[in-house]
C-alpha atoms as a PDB file:
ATOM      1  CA  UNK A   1       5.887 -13.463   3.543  1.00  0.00           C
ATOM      2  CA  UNK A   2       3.895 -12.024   0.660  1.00  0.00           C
ATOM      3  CA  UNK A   3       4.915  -9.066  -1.120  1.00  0.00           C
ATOM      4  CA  UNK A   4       1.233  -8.033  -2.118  1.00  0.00           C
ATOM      5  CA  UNK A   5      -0.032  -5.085  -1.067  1.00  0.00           C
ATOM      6  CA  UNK A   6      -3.608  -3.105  -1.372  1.00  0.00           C
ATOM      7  CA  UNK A   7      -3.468   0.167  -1.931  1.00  0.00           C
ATOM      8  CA  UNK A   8      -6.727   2.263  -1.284  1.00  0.00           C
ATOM      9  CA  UNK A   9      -7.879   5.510  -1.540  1.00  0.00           C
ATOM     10  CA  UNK A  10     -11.809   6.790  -0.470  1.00  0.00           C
ATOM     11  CA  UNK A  11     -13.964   9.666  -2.014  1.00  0.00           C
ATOM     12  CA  UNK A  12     -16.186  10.612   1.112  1.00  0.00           C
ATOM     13  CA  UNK A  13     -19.019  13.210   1.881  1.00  0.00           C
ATOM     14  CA  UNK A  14     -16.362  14.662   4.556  1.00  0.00           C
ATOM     15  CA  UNK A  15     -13.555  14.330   6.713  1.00  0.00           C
ATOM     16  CA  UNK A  16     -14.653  11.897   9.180  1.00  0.00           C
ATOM     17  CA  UNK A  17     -16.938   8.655   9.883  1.00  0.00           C
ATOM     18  CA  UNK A  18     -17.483   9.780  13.265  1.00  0.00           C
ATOM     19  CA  UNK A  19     -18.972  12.559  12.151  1.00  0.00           C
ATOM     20  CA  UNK A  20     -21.534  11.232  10.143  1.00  0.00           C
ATOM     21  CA  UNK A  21     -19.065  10.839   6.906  1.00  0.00           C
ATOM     22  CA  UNK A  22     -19.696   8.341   4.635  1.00  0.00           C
ATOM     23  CA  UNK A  23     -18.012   6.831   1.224  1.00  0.00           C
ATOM     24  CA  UNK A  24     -19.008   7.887  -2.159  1.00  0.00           C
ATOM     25  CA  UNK A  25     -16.695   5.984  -4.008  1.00  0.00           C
ATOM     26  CA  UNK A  26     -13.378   3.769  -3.333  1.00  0.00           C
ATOM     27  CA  UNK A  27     -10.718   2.347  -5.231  1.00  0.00           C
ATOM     28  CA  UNK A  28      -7.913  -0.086  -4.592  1.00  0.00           C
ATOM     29  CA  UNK A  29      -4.814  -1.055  -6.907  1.00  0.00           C
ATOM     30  CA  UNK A  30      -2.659  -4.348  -6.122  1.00  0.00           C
ATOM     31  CA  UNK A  31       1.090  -4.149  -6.173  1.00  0.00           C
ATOM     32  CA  UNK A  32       3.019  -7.007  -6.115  1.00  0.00           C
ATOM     33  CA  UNK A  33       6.521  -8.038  -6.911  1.00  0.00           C
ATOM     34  CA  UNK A  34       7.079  -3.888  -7.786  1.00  0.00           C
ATOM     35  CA  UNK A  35       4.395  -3.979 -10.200  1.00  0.00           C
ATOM     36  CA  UNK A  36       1.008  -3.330 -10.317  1.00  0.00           C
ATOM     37  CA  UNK A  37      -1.170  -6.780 -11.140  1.00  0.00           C
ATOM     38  CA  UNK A  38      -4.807  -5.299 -10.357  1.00  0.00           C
ATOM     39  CA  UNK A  39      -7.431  -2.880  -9.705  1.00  0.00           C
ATOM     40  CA  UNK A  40     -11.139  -2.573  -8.380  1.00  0.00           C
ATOM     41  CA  UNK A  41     -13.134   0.229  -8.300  1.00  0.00           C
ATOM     42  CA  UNK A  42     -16.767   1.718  -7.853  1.00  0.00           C
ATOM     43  CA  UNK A  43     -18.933   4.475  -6.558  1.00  0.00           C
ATOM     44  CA  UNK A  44     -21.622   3.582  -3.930  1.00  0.00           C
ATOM     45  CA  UNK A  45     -24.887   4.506  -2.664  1.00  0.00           C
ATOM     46  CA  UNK A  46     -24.593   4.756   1.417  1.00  0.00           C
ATOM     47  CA  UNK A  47     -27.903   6.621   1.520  1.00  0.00           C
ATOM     48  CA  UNK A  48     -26.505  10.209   1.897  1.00  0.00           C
ATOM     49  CA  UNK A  49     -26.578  14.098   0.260  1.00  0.00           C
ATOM     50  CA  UNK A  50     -23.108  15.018  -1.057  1.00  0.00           C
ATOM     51  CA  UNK A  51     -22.311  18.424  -0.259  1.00  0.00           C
ATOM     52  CA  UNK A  52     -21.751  20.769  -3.219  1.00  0.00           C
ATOM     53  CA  UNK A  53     -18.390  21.429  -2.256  1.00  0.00           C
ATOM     54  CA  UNK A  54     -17.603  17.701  -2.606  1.00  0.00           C
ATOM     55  CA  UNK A  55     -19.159  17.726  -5.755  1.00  0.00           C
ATOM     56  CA  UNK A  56     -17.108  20.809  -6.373  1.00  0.00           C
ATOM     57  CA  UNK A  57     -13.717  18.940  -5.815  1.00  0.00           C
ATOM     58  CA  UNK A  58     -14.422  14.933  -6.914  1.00  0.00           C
ATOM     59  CA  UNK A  59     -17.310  15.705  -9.500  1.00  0.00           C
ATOM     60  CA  UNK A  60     -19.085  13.452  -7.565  1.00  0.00           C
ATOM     61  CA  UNK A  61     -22.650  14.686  -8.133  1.00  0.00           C
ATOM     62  CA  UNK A  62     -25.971  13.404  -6.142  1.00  0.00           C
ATOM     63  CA  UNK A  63     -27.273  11.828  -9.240  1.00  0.00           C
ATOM     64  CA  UNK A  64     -24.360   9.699  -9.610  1.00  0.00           C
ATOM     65  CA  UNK A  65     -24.755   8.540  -6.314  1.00  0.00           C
ATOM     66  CA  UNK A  66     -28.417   7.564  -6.305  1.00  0.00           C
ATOM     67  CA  UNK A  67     -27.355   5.239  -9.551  1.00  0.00           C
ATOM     68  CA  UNK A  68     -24.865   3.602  -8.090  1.00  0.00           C
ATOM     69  CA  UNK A  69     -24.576   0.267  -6.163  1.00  0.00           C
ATOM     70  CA  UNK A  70     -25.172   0.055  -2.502  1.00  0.00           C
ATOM     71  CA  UNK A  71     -22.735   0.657  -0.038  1.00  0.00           C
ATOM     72  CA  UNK A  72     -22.937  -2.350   1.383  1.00  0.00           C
ATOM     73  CA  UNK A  73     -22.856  -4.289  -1.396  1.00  0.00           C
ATOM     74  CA  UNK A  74     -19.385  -2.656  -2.848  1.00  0.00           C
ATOM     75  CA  UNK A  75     -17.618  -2.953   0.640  1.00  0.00           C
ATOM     76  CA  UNK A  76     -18.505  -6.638   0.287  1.00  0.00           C
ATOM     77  CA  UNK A  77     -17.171  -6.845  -3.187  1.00  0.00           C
ATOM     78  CA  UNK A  78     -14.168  -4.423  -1.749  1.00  0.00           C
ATOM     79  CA  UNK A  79     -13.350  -6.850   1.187  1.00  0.00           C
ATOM     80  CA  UNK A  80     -13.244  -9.696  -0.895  1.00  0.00           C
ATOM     81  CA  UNK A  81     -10.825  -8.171  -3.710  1.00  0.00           C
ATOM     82  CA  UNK A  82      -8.204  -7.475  -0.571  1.00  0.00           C
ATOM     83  CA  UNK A  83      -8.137 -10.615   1.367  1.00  0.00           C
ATOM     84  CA  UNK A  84      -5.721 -10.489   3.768  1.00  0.00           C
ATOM     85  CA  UNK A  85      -3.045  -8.109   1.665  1.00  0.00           C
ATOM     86  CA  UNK A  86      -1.609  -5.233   4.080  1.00  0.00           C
ATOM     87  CA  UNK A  87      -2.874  -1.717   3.109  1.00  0.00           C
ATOM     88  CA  UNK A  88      -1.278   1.712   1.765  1.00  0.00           C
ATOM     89  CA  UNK A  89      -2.806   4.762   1.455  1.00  0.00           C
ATOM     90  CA  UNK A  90      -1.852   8.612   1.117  1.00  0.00           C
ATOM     91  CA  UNK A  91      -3.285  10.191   4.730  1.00  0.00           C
ATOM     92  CA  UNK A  92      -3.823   6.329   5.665  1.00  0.00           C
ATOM     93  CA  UNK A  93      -5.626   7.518   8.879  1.00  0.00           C
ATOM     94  CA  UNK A  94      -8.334   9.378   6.962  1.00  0.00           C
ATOM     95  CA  UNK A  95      -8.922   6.075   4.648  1.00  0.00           C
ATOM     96  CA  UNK A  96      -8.399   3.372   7.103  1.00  0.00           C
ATOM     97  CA  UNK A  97     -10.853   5.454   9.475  1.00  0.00           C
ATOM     98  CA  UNK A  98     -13.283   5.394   6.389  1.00  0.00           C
ATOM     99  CA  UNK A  99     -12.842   1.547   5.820  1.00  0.00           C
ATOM    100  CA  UNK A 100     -12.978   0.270   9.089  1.00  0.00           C
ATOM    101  CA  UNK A 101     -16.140   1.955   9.298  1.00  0.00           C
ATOM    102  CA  UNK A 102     -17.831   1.175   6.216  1.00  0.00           C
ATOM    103  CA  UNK A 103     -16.938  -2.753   6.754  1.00  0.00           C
ATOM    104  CA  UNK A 104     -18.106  -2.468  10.716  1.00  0.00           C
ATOM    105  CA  UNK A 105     -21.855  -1.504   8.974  1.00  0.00           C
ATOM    106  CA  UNK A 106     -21.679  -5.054   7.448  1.00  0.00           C
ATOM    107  CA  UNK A 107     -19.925  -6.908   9.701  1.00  0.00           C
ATOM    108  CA  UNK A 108     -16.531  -7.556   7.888  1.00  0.00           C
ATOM    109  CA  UNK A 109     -13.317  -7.987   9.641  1.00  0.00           C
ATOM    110  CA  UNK A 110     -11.203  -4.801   8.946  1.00  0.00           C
ATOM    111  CA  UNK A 111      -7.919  -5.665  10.659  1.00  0.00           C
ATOM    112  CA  UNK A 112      -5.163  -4.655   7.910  1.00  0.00           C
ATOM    113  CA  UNK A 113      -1.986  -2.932   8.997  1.00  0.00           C
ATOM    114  CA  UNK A 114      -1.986   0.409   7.073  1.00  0.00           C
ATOM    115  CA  UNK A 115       1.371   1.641   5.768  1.00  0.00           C
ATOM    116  CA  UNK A 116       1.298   5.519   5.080  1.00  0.00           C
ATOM    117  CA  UNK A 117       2.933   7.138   1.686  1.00  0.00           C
ATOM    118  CA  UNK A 118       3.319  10.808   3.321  1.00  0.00           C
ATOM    119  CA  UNK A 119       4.845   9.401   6.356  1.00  0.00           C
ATOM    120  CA  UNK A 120       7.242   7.140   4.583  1.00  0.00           C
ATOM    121  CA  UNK A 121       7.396  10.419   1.987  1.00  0.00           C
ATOM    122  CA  UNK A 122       8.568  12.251   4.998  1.00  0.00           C
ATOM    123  CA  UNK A 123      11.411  10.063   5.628  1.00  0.00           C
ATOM    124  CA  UNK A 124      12.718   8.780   2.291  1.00  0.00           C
ATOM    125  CA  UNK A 125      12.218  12.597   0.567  1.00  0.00           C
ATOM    126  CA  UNK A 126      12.825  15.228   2.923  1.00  0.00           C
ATOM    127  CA  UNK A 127      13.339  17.696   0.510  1.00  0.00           C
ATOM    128  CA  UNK A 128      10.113  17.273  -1.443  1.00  0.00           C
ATOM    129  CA  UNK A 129       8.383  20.632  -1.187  1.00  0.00           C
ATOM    130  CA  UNK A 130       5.937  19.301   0.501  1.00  0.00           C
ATOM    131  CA  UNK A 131       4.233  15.664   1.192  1.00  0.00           C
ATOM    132  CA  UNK A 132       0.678  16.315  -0.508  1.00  0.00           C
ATOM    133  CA  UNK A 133      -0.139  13.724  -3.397  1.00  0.00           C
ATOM    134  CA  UNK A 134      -0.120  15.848  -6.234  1.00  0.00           C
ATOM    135  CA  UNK A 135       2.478  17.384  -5.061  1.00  0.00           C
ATOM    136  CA  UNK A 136       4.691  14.056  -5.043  1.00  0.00           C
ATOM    137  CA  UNK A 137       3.156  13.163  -8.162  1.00  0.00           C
ATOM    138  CA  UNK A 138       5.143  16.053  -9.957  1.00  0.00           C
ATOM    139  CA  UNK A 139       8.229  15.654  -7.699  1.00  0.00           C
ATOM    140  CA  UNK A 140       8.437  11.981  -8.981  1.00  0.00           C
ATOM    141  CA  UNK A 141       7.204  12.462 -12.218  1.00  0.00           C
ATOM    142  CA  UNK A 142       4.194  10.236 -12.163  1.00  0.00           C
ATOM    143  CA  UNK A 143       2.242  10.712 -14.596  1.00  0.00           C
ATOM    144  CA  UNK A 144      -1.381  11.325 -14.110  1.00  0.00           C
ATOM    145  CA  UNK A 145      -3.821   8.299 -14.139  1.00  0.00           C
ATOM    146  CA  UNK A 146      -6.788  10.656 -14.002  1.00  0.00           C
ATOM    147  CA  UNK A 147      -8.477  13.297 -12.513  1.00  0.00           C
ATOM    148  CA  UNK A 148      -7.195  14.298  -8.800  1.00  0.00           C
ATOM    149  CA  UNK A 149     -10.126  13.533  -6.290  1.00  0.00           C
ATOM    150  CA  UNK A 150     -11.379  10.697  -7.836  1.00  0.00           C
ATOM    151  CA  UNK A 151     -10.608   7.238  -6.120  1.00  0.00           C
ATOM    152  CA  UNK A 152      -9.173   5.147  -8.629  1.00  0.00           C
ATOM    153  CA  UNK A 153      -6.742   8.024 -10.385  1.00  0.00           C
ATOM    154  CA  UNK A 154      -5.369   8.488  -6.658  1.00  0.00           C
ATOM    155  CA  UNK A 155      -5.243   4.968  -6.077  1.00  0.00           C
ATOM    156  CA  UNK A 156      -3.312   4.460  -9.058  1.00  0.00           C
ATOM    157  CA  UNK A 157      -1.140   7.217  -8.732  1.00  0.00           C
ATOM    158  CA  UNK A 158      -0.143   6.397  -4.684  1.00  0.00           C
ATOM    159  CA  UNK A 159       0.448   2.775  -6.293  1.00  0.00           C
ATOM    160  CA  UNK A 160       3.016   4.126  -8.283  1.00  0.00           C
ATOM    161  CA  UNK A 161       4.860   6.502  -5.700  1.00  0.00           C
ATOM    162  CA  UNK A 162       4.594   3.529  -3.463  1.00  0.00           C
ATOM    163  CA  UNK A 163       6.722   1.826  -6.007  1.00  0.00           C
ATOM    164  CA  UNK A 164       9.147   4.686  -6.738  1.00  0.00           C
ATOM    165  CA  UNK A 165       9.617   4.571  -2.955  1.00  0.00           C
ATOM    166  CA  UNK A 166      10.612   0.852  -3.429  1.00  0.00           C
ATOM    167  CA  UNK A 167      12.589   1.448  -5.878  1.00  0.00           C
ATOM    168  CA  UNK A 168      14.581   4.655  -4.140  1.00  0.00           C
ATOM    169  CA  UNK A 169      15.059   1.873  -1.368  1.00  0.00           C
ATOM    170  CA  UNK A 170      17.171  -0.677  -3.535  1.00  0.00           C
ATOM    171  CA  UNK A 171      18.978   2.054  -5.674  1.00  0.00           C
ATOM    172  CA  UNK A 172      20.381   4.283  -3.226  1.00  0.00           C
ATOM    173  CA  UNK A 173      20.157   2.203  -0.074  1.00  0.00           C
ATOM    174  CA  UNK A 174      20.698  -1.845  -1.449  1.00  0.00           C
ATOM    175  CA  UNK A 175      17.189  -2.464   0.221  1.00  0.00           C
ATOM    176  CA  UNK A 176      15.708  -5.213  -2.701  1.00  0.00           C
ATOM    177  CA  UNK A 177      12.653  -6.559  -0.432  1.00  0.00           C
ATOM    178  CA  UNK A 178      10.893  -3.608   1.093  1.00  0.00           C
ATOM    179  CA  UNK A 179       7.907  -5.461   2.284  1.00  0.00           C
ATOM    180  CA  UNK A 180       4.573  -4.421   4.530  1.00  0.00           C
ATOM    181  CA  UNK A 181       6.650  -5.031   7.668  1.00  0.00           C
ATOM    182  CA  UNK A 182       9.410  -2.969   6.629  1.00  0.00           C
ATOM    183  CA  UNK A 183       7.410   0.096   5.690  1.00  0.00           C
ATOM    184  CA  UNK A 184       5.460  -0.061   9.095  1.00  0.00           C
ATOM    185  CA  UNK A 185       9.004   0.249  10.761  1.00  0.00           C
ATOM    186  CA  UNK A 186      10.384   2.824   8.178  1.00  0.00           C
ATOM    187  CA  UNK A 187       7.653   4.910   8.883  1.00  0.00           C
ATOM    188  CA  UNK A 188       7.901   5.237  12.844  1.00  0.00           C
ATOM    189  CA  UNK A 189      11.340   5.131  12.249  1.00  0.00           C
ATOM    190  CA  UNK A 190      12.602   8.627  14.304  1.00  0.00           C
ATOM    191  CA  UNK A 191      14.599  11.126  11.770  1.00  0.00           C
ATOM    192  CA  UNK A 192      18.000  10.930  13.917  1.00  0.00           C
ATOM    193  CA  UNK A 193      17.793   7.118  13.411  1.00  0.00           C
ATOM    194  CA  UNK A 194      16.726   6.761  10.453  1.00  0.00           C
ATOM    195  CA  UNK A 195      20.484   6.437   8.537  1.00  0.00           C
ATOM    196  CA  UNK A 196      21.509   3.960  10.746  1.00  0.00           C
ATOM    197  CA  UNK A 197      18.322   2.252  10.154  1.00  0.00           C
ATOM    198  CA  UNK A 198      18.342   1.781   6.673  1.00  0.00           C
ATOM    199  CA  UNK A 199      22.027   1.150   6.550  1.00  0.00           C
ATOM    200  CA  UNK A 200      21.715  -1.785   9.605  1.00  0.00           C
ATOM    201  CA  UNK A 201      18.744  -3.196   7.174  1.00  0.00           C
ATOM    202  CA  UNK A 202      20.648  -3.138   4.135  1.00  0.00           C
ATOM    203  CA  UNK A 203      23.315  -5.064   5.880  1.00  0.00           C
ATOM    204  CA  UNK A 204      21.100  -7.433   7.183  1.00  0.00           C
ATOM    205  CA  UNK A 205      19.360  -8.409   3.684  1.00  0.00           C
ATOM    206  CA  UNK A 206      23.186  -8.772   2.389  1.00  0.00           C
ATOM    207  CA  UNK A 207      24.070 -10.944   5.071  1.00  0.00           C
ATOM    208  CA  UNK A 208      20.842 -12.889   4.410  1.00  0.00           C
ATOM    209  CA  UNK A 209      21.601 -13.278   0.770  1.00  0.00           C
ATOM    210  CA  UNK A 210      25.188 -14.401   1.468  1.00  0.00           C
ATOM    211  CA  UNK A 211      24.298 -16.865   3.953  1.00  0.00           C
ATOM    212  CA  UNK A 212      21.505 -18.137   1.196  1.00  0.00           C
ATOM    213  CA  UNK A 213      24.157 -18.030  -1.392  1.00  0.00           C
ATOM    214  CA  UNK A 214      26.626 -20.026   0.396  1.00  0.00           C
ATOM    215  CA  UNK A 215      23.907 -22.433   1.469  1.00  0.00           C
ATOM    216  CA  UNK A 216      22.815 -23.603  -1.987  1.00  0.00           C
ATOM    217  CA  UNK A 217      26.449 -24.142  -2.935  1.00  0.00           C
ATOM    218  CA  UNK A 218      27.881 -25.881   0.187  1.00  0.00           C
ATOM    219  CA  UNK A 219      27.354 -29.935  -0.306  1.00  0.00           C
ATOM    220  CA  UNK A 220      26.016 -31.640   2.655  1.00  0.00           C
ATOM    221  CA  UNK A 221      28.402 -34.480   4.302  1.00  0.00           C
ATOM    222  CA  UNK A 222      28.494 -37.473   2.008  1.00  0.00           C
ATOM    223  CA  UNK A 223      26.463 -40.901   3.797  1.00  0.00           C
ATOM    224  CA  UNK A 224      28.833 -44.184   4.275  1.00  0.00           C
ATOM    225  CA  UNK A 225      28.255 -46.038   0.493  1.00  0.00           C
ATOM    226  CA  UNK A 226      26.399 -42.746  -0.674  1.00  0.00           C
ATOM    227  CA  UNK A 227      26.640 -43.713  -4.261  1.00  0.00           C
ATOM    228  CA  UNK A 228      25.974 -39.824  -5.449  1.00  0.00           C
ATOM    229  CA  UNK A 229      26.869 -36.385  -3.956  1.00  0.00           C
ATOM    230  CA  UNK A 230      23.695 -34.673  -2.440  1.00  0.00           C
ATOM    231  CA  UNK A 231      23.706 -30.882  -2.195  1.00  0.00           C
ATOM    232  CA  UNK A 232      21.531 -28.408  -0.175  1.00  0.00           C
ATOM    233  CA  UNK A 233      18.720 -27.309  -1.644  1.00  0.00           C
ATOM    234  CA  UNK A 234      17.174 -23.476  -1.616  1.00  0.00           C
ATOM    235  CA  UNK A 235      14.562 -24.489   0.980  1.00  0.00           C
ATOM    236  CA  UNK A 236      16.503 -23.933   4.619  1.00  0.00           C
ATOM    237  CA  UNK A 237      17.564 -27.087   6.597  1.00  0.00           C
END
């Protein structure tokens, strides 16, 4: 199972696609193997005014639109850069809702599993004072890769509290793989379940490693006139 995940994050004319919505600008940053290995990003021309509050809060302006690529063309270019990686984002319903309708307008397949960072914020860091992104940023001490509203500084920066969440997981809990799968669990994971959860995981990984351990060092039953000793190898029998 790959460890590489995409994580997104949309600038938008408002809150919703199904309201009429659409993207201004979207960035994604790859993680893999707890680092991150790569980044895409662009603004992009859907066709549409951008509200002066919008402009207000991303200092995404009109004219920057109208000189930017089209839509269409960047969710192409976007699709592409993900493959088939899994997904994070902060609020992942508002950007998954945003990319599975900007790739429906071109006909791309937009099945990836989305893995939230304020739900999986919510479980791993109760006491943060709350679960917004800047707010996380300073509870973690991330520094800042940019300014706030803009898609690749809040790409980048939910990148990195993705991987501070990894890295909570192995410290405090013995979790070292904390794959897609695993944060899609974590994350519906109910509260009152969620020690025994982590704890039954953290056993299981152990185990795993033990058995894997014992594997490579056990030496398979020598053949009748076996000249040389053959031992397991790290690929399972």
């Amino acid at each position: 199972m790959t460890s590489r995940i995409a994580v997104i994050d949309f600038e938008t004319t408002g809150s919703s696609p199904g309201q009429g919505a659409r993207a201004t600008e979207v960035a994604i940053v790859i993680v893999e193997h707890g680092a991150v290995v790569g980044s895409f990003q662009s603004l992009m021309n859907a066709g549409v005014w951008v509200p002066p509050f919008i402009t207000q809060l991303t200092g995404i302006t009109n004219a920057m639109v109208a000189e930017a690529p089209p839509a269409a063309e960047v969710m192409r270019q976007a699709h592409a850069f993900v493959g088939g990686a899994p997904m994070v984002a902060h609020n992942a319903a508002f950007d998954r809702g945003f990319w599975r309708a900007e790739l429906a307008r071109i006909g791309c397949d937009a099945e990836h599993p989305f893995a939230c960072t304020v739900r999986l914020s919510r479980r791993l860091h109760p006491n943060a004072p709350n679960h917004r992104l800047g707010t996380l940023v300073d509870y973690h001490g991330i520094a800042s890769a940019g300014p706030a509203h803009r898609a690749l500084a809040d790409a980048s920066v939910t990148a990195q509290l993705l991987l501070r969440m990894q890295e909570h997981l192995r410290l405090h809990w013995g979790i070292a793989t904390s794959d897609h799968a695993f944060l899609l669990a974590l994350q519906a994971c109910a509260k009152a379940r969620l020690a025994d959860f982590l704890v039954r995981h953290a056993r299981g990984a152990q185990e795993s490693l033990g058995l894997a351990r014992d594997l490579n060092r056990k030496p398979l039953a020598e053949p009748q006139n076996a000249q040389a000793r053959t031992y397991v190898s790290s690929r399972p029998l």
